[in-house]
Structure formats: structure tokens, C-alpha cells
C-alpha atoms as a PDB file:
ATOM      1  CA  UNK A   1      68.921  65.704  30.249  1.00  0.00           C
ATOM      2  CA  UNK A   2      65.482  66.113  30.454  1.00  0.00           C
ATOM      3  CA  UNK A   3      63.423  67.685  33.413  1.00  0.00           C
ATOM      4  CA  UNK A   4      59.920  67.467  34.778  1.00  0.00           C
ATOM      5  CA  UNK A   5      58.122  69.748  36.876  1.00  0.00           C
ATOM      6  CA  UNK A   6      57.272  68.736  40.401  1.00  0.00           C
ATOM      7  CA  UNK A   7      55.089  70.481  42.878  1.00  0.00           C
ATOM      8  CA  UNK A   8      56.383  72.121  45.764  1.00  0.00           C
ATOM      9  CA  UNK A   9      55.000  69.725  48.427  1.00  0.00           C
ATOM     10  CA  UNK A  10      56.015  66.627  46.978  1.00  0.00           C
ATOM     11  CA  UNK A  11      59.746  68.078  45.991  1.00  0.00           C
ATOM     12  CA  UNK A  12      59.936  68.815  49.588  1.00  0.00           C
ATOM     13  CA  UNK A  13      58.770  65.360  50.864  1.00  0.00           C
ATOM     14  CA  UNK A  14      60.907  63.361  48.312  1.00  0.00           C
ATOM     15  CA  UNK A  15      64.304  65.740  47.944  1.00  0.00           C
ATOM     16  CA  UNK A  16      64.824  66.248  51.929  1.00  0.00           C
ATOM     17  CA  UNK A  17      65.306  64.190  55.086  1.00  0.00           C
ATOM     18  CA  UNK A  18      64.559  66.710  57.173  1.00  0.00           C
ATOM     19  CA  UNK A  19      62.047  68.831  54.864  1.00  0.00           C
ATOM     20  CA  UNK A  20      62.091  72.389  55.146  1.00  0.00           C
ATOM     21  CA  UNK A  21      58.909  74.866  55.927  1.00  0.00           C
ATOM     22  CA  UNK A  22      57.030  75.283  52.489  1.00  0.00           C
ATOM     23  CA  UNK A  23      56.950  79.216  52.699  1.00  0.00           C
ATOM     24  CA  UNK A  24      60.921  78.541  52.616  1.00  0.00           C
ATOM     25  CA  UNK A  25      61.141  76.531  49.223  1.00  0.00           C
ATOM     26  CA  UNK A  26      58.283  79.134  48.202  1.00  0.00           C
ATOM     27  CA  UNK A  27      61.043  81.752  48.825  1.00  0.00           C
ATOM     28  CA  UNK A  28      63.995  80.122  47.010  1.00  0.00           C
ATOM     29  CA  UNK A  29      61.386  79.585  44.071  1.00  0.00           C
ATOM     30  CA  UNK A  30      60.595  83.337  44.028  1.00  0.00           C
ATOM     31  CA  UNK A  31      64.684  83.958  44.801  1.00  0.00           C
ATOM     32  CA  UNK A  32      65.522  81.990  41.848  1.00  0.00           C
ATOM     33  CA  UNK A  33      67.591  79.812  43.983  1.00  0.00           C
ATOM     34  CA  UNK A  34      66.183  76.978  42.798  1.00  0.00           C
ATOM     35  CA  UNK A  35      64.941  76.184  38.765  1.00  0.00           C
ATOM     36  CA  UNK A  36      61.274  76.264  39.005  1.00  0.00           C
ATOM     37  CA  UNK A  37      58.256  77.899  37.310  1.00  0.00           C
ATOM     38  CA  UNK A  38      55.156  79.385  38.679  1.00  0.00           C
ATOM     39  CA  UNK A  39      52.210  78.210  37.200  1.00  0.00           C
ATOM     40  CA  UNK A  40      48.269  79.432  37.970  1.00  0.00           C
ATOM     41  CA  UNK A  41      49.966  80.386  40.943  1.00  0.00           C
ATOM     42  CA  UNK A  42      51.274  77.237  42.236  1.00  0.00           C
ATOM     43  CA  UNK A  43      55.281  76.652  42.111  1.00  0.00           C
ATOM     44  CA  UNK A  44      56.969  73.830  40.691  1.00  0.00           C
ATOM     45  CA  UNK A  45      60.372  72.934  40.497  1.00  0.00           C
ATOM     46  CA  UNK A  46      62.292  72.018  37.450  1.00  0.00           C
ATOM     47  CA  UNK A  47      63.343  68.442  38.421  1.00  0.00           C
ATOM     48  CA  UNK A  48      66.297  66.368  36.686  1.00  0.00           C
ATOM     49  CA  UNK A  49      64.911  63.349  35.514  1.00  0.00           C
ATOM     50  CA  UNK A  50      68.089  61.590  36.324  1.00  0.00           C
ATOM     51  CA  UNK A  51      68.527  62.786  39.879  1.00  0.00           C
ATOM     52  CA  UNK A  52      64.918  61.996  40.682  1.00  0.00           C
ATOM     53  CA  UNK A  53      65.546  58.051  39.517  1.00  0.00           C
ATOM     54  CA  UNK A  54      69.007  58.102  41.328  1.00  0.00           C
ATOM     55  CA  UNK A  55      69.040  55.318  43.896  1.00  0.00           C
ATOM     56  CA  UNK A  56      72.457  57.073  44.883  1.00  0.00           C
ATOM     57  CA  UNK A  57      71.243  58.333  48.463  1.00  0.00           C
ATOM     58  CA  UNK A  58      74.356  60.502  49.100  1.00  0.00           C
ATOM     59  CA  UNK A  59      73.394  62.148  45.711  1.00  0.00           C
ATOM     60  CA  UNK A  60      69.906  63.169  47.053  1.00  0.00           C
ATOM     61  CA  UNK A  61      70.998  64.254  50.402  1.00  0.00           C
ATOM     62  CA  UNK A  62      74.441  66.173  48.421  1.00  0.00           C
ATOM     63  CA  UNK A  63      72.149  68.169  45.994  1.00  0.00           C
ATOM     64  CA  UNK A  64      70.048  69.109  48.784  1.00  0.00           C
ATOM     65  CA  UNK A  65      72.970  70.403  51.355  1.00  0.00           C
ATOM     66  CA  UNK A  66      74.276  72.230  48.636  1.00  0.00           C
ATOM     67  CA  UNK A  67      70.788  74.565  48.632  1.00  0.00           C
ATOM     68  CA  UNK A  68      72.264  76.200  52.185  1.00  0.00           C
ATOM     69  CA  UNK A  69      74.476  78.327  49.506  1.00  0.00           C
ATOM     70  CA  UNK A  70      77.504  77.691  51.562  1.00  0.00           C
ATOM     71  CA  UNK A  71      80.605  77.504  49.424  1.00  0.00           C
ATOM     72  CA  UNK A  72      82.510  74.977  51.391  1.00  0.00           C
ATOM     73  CA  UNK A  73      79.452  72.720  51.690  1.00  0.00           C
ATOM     74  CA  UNK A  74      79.012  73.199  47.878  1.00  0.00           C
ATOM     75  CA  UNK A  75      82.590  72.866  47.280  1.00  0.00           C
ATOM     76  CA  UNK A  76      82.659  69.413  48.881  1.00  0.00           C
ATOM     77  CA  UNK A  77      79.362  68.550  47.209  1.00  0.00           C
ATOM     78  CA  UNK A  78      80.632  69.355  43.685  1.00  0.00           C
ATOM     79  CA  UNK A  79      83.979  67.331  44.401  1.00  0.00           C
ATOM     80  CA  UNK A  80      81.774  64.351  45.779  1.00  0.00           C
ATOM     81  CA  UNK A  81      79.691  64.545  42.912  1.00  0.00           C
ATOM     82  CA  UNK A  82      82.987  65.098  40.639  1.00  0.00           C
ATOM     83  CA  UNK A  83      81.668  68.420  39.194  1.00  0.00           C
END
């Protein structure tokens, strides 16, 4: 698998139905929550290239959910997504 960088603002816009506040994918790059790299001072995040051609939208909206760190949510997400 390869991965590509992707600025904050777009990963926000493309990854999310609802998006969240930049400041919060800001934190979770700064948290480590989420692979990215900081750059100049501008974040990026470390994107699969796979996921982001995936025309699979329960696999976008899945991936996402399972950023809220909540184990059952992530539980169900990894068994949906047969991981």
C-alpha cells in the first residue's frame, strides 16, 4: 500500500459527511491519532491510496466513525470491514 499526503482542509472535506472543526483534526494530528506529518507548519495526513479511490461509501463513512476512539464503534467497523 502506498500513501499520499493530503492537507488538512481537503482530508476534512473529502473523508467526512459531516466535517469536523479544523482545530479538531489539528488536534488528532498533534495527538497522533491520526498518521500525518507536519510540514513548514502545515499538517497533512498520511492518506491510503486505496481508501481514497474506494467508491465503497460505507468504507469512507466506517474509517471515519472509527476516529471517535470508541471500541464498540471500532469493533463493528473492523468486523464490517473484516479486519
Amino acid at each position: 500500500m502506498s500513501t499520499k499526503l493530503q492537507a488538512i482542509g481537503d482530508y476534512r472535506k473529502t473523508r467526512f459527511i459531516k466535517p469536523p472543526d479544523l482545530r479538531t483534526i489539528k488536534k488528532w494530528c498533534e495527538n497522533k491519532q491520526i498518521p500525518s506529518k507536519q510540514i513548514g507548519g502545515k499538517w497533512f495526513v498520511e492518506v491510503d491510496e486505496n481508501f481514497e479511490e474506494s467508491a465503497n461509501p460505507f468504507s469512507l463513512v466506517a474509517k471515519n466513525v472509527a476516529l471517535t476512539g470508541n471500541k464498540k464503534v471500532d469493533d463493528l467497523v473492523r468486523h464490517a470491514l473484516g479486519r
